[in-house]
PDB file of N, CA and C in Angstrom:
ATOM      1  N   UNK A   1      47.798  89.436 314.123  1.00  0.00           N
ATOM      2  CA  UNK A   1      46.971  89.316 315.303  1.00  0.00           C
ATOM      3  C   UNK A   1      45.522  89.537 314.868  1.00  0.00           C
ATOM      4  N   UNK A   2      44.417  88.895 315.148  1.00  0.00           N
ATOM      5  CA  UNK A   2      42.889  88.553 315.119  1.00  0.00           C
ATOM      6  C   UNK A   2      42.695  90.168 315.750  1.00  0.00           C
ATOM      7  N   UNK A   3      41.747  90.842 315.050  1.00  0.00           N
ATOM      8  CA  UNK A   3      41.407  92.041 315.277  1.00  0.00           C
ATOM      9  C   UNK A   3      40.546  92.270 316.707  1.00  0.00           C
ATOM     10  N   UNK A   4      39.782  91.300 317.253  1.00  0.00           N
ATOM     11  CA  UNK A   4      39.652  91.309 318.824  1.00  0.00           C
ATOM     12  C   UNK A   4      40.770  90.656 319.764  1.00  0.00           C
ATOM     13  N   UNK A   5      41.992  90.276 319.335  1.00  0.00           N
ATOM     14  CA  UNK A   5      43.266  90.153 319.938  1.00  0.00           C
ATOM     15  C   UNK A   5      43.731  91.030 320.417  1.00  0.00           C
ATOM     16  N   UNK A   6      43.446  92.834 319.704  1.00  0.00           N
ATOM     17  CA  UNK A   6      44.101  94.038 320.385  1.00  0.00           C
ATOM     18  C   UNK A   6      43.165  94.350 321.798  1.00  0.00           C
ATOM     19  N   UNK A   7      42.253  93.409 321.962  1.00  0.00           N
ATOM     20  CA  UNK A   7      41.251  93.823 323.281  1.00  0.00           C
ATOM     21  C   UNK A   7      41.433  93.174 324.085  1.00  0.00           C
ATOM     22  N   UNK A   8      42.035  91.180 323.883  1.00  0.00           N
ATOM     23  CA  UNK A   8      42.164  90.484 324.871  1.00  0.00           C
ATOM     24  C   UNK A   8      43.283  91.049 325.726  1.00  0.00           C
ATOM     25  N   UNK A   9      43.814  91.711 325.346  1.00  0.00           N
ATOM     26  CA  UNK A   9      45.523  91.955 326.664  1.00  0.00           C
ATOM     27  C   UNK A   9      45.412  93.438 327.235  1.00  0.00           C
ATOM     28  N   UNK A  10      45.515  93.396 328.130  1.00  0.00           N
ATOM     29  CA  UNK A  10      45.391  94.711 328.982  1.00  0.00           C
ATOM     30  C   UNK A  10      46.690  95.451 328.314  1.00  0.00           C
ATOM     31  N   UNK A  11      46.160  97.060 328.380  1.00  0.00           N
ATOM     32  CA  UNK A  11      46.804  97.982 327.497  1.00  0.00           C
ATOM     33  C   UNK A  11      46.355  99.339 328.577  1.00  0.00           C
ATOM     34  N   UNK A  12      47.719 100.011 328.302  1.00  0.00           N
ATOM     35  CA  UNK A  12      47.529 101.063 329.300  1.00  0.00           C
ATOM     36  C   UNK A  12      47.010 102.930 328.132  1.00  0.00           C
ATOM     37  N   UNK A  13      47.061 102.003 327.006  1.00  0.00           N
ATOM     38  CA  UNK A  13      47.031 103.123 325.627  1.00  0.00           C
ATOM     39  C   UNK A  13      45.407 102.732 325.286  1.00  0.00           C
ATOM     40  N   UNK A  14      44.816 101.470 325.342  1.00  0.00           N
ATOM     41  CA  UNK A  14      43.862 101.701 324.679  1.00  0.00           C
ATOM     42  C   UNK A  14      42.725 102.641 324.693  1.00  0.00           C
ATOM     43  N   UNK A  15      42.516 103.077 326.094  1.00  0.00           N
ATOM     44  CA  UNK A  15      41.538 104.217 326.016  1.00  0.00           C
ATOM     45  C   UNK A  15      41.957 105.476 325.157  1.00  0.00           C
ATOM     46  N   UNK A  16      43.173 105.590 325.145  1.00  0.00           N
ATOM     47  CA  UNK A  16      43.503 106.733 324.475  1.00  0.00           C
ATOM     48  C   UNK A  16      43.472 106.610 322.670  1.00  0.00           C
ATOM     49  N   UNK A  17      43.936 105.337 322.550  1.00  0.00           N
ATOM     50  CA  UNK A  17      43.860 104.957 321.106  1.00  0.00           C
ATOM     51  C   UNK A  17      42.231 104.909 320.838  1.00  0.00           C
ATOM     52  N   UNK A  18      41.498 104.339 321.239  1.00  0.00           N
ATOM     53  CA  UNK A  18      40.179 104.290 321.053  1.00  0.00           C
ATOM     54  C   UNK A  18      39.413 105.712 320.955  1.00  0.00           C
ATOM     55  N   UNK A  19      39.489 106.391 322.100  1.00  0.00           N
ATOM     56  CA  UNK A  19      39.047 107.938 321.482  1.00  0.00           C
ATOM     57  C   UNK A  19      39.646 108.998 320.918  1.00  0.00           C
ATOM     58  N   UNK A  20      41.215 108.540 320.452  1.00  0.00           N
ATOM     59  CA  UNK A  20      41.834 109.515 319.404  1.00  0.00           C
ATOM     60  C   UNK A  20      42.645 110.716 320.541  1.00  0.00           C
ATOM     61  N   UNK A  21      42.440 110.546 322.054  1.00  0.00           N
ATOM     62  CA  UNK A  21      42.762 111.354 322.871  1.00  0.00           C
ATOM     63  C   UNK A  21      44.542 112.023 322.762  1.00  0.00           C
ATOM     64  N   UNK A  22      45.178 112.548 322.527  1.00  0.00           N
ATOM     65  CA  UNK A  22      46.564 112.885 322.660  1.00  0.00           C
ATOM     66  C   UNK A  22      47.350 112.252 323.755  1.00  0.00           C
ATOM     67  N   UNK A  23      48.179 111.649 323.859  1.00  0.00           N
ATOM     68  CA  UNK A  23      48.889 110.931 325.120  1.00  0.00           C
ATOM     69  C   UNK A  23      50.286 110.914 324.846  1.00  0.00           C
ATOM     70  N   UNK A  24      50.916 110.684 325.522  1.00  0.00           N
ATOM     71  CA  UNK A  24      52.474 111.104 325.639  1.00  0.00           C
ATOM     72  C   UNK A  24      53.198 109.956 326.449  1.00  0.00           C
ATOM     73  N   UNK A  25      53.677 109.443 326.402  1.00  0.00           N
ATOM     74  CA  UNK A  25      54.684 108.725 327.685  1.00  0.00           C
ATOM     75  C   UNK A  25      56.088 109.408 328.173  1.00  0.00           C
ATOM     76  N   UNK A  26      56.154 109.553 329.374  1.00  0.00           N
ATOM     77  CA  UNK A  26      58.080 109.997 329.330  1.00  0.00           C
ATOM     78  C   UNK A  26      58.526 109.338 330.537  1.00  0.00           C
ATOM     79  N   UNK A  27      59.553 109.253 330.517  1.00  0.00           N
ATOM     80  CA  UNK A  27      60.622 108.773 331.253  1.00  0.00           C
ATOM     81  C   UNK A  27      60.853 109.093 332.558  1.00  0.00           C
ATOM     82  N   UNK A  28      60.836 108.439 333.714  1.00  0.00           N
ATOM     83  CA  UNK A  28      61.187 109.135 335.008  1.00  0.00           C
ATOM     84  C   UNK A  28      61.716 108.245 335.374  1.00  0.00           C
ATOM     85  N   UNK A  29      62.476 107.508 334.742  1.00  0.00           N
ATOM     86  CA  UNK A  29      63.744 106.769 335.593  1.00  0.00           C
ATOM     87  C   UNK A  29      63.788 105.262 335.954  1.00  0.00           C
ATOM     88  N   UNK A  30      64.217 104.810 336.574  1.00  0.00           N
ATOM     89  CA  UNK A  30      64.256 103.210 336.929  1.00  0.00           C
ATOM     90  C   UNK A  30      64.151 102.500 338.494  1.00  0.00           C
ATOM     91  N   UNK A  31      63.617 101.493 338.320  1.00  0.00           N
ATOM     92  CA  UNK A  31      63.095 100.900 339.543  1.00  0.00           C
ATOM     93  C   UNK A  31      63.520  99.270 339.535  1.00  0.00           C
ATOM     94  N   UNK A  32      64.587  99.257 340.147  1.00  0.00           N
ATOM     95  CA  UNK A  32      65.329  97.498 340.061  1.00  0.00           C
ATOM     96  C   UNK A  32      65.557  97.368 338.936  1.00  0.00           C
ATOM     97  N   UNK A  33      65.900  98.198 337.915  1.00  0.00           N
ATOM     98  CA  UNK A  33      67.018  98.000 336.361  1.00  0.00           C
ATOM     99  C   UNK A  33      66.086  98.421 335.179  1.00  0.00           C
ATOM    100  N   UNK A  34      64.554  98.377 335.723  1.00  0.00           N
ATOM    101  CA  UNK A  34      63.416  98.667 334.811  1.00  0.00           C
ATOM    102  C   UNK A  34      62.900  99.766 334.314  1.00  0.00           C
ATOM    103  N   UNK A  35      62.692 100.222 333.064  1.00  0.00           N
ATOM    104  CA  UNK A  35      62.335 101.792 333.129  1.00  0.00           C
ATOM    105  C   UNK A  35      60.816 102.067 333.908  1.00  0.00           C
ATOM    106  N   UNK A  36      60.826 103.461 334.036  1.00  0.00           N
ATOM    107  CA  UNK A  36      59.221 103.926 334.829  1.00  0.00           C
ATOM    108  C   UNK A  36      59.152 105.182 333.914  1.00  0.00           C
ATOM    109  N   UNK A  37      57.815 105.067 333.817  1.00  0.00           N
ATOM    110  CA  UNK A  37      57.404 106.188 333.005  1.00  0.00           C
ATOM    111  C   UNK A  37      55.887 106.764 333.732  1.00  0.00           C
ATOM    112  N   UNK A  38      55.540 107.747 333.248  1.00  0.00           N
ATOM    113  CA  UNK A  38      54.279 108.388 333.362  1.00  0.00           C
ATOM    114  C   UNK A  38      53.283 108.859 331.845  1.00  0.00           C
ATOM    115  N   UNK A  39      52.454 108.881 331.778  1.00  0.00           N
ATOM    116  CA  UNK A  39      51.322 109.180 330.985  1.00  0.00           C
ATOM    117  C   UNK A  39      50.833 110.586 330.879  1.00  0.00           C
ATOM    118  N   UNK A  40      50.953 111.122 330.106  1.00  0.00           N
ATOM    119  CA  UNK A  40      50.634 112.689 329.687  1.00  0.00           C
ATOM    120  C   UNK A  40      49.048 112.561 328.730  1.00  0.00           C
ATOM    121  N   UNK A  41      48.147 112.596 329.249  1.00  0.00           N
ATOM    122  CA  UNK A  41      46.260 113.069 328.254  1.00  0.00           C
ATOM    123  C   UNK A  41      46.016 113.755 328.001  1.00  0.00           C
ATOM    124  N   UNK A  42      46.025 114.411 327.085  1.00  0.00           N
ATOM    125  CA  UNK A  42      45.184 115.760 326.898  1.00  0.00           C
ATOM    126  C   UNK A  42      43.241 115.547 326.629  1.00  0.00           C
ATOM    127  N   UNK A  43      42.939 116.315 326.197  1.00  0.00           N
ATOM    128  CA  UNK A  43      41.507 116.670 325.379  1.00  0.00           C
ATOM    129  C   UNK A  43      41.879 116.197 324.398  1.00  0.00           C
ATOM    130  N   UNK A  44      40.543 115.777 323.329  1.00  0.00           N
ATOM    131  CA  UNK A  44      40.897 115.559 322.158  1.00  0.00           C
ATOM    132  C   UNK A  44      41.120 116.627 321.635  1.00  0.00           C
ATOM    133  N   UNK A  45      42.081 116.726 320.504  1.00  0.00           N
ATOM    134  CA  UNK A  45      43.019 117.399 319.456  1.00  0.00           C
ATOM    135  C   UNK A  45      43.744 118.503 320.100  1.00  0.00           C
ATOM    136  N   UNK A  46      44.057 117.977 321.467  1.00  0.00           N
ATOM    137  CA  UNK A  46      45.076 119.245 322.272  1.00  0.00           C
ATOM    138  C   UNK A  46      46.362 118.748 322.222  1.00  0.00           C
ATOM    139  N   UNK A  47      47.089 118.166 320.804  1.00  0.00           N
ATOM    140  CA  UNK A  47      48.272 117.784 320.810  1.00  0.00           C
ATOM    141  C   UNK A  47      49.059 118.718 321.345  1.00  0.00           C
ATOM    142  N   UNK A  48      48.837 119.780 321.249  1.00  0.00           N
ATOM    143  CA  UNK A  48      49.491 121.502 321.873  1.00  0.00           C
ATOM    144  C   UNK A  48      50.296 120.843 323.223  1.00  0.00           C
ATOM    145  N   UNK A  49      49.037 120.694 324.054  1.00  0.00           N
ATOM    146  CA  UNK A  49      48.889 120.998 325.500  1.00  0.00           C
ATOM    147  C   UNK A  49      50.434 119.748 325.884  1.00  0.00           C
ATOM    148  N   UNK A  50      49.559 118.873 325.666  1.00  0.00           N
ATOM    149  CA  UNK A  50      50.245 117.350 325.876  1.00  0.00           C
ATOM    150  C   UNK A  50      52.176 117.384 325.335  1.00  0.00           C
ATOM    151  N   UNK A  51      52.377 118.192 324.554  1.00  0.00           N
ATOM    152  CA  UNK A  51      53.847 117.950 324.031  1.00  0.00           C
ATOM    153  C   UNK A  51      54.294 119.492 325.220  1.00  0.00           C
ATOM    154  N   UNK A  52      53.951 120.647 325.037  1.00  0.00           N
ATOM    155  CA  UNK A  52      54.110 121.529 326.307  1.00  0.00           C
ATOM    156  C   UNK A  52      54.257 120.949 327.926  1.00  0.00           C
ATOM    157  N   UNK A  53      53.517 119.897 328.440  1.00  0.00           N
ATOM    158  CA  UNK A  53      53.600 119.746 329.119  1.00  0.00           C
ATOM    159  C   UNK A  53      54.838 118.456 329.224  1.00  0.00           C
ATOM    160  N   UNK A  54      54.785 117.888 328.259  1.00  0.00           N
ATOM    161  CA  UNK A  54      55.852 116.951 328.111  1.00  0.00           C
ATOM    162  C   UNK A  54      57.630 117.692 328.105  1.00  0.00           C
ATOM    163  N   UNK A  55      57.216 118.082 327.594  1.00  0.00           N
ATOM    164  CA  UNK A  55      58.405 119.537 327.217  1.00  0.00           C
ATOM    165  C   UNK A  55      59.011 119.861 328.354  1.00  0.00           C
ATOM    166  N   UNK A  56      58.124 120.783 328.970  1.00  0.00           N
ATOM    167  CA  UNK A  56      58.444 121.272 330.366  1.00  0.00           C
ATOM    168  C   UNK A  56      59.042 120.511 331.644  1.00  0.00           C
ATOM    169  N   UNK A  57      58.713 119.176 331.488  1.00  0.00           N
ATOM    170  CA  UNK A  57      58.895 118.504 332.506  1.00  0.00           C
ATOM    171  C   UNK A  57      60.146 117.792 332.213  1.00  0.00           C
ATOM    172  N   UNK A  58      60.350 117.659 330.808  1.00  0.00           N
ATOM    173  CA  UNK A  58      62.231 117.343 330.499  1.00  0.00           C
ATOM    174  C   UNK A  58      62.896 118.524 330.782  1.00  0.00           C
ATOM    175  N   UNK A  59      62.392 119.381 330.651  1.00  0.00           N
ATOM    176  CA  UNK A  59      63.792 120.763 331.057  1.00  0.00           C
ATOM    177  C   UNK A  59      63.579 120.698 332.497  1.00  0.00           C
ATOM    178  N   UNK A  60      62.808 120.200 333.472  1.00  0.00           N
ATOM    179  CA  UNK A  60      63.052 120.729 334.943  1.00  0.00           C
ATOM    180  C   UNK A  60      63.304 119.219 335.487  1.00  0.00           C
ATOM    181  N   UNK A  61      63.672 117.992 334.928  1.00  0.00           N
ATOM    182  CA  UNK A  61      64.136 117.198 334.926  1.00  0.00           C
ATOM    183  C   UNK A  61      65.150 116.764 334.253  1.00  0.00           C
ATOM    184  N   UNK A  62      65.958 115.193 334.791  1.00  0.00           N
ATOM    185  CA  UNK A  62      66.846 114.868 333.180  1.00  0.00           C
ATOM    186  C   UNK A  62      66.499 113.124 333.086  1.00  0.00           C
ATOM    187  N   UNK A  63      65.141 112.786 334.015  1.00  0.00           N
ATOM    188  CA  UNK A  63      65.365 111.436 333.367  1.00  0.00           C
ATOM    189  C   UNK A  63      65.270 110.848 331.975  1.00  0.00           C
ATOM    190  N   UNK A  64      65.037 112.020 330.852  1.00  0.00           N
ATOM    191  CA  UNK A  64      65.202 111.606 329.905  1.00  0.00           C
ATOM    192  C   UNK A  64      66.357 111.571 329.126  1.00  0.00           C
ATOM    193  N   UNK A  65      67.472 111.898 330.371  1.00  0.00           N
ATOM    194  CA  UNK A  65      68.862 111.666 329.523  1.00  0.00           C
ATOM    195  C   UNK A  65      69.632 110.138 330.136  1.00  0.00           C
ATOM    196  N   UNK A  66      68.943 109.333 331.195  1.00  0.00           N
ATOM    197  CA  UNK A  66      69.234 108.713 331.871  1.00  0.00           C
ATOM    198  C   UNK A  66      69.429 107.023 331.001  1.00  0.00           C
ATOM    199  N   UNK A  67      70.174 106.204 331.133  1.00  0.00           N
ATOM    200  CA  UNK A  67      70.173 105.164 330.713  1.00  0.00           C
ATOM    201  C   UNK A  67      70.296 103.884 331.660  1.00  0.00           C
ATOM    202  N   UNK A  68      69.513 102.838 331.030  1.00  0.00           N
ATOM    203  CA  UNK A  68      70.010 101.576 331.747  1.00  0.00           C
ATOM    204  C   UNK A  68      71.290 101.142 331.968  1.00  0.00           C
ATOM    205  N   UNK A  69      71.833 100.255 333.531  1.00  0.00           N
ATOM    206  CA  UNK A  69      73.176  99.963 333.527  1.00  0.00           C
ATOM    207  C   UNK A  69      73.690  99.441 331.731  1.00  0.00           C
ATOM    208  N   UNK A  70      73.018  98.548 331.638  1.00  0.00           N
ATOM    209  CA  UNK A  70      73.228  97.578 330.114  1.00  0.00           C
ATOM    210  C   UNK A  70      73.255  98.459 329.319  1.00  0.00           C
ATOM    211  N   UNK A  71      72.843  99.668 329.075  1.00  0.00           N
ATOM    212  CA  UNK A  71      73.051 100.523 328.123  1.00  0.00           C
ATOM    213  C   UNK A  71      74.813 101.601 327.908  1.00  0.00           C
ATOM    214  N   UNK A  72      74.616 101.596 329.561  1.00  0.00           N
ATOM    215  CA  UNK A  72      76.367 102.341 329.600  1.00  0.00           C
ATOM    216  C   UNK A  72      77.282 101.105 329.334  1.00  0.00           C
ATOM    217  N   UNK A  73      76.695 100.194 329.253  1.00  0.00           N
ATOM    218  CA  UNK A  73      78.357  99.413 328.813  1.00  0.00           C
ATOM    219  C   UNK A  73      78.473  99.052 327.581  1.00  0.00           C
ATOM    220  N   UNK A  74      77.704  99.325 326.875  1.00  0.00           N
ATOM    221  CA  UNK A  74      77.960  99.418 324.839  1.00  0.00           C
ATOM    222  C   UNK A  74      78.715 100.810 324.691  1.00  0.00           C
ATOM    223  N   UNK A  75      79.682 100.746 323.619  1.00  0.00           N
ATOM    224  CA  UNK A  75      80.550 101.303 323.301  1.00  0.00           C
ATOM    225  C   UNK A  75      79.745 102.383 322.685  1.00  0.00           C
ATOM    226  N   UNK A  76      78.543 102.441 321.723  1.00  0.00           N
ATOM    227  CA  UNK A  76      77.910 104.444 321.831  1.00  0.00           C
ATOM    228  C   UNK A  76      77.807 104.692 322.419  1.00  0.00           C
ATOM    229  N   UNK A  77      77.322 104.579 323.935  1.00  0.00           N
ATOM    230  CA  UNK A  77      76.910 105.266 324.934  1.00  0.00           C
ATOM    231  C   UNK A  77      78.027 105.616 325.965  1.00  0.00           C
ATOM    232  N   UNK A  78      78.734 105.506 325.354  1.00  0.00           N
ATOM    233  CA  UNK A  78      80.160 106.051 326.582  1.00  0.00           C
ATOM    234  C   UNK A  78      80.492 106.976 326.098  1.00  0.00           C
TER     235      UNK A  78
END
C-alpha cells in the first residue's frame, strides 16, 4: 500500500497510532451476528491505565468469552 494510502480510508486507530497514544479495543458483544466493541485511550505512555481498565471491565463482564453463532458450530469451540 502507497504510504498516503494509510490516510485515504477512514480509521478509527489512526489518531491513536499517529500520537503513539495507548488504546485498547474489547469486546461487548454482537449486534445482528456482528461483533461490537469499544475503545479504551489513555495519555501517552499510560499503557498502565489502559490494560487496568481493560482488565476490570472483563472481570465485571463476560463478553469476552462470548462467540459468534458460526463460531459454536466448529468442532474447537464446543
Amino acid at each position: 500500500m502507497p504510504f498516503w494510502g494509510v490516510f485515504e480510508r477512514a480509521s478509527y486507530t489512526a489518531p491513536y497510532n499517529l500520537t503513539g497514544s495507548p488504546a485498547l479495543s474489547i469486546p461487548i458483544g454482537f449486534e445482528n451476528g456482528l461483533p461490537l466493541a469499544f475503545q479504551i485511550v489513555g495519555k501517552p505512555f499510560d499503557e498502565a491505565m489502559v490494560m487496568r481498565v481493560g482488565h476490570a471491565f472483563e472481570q465485571a463482564t463476560d463478553f469476552h468469552r462470548q462467540r459468534p453463532p458460526i463460531a459454536a458450530s466448529l468442532p474447537q469451540h464446543r
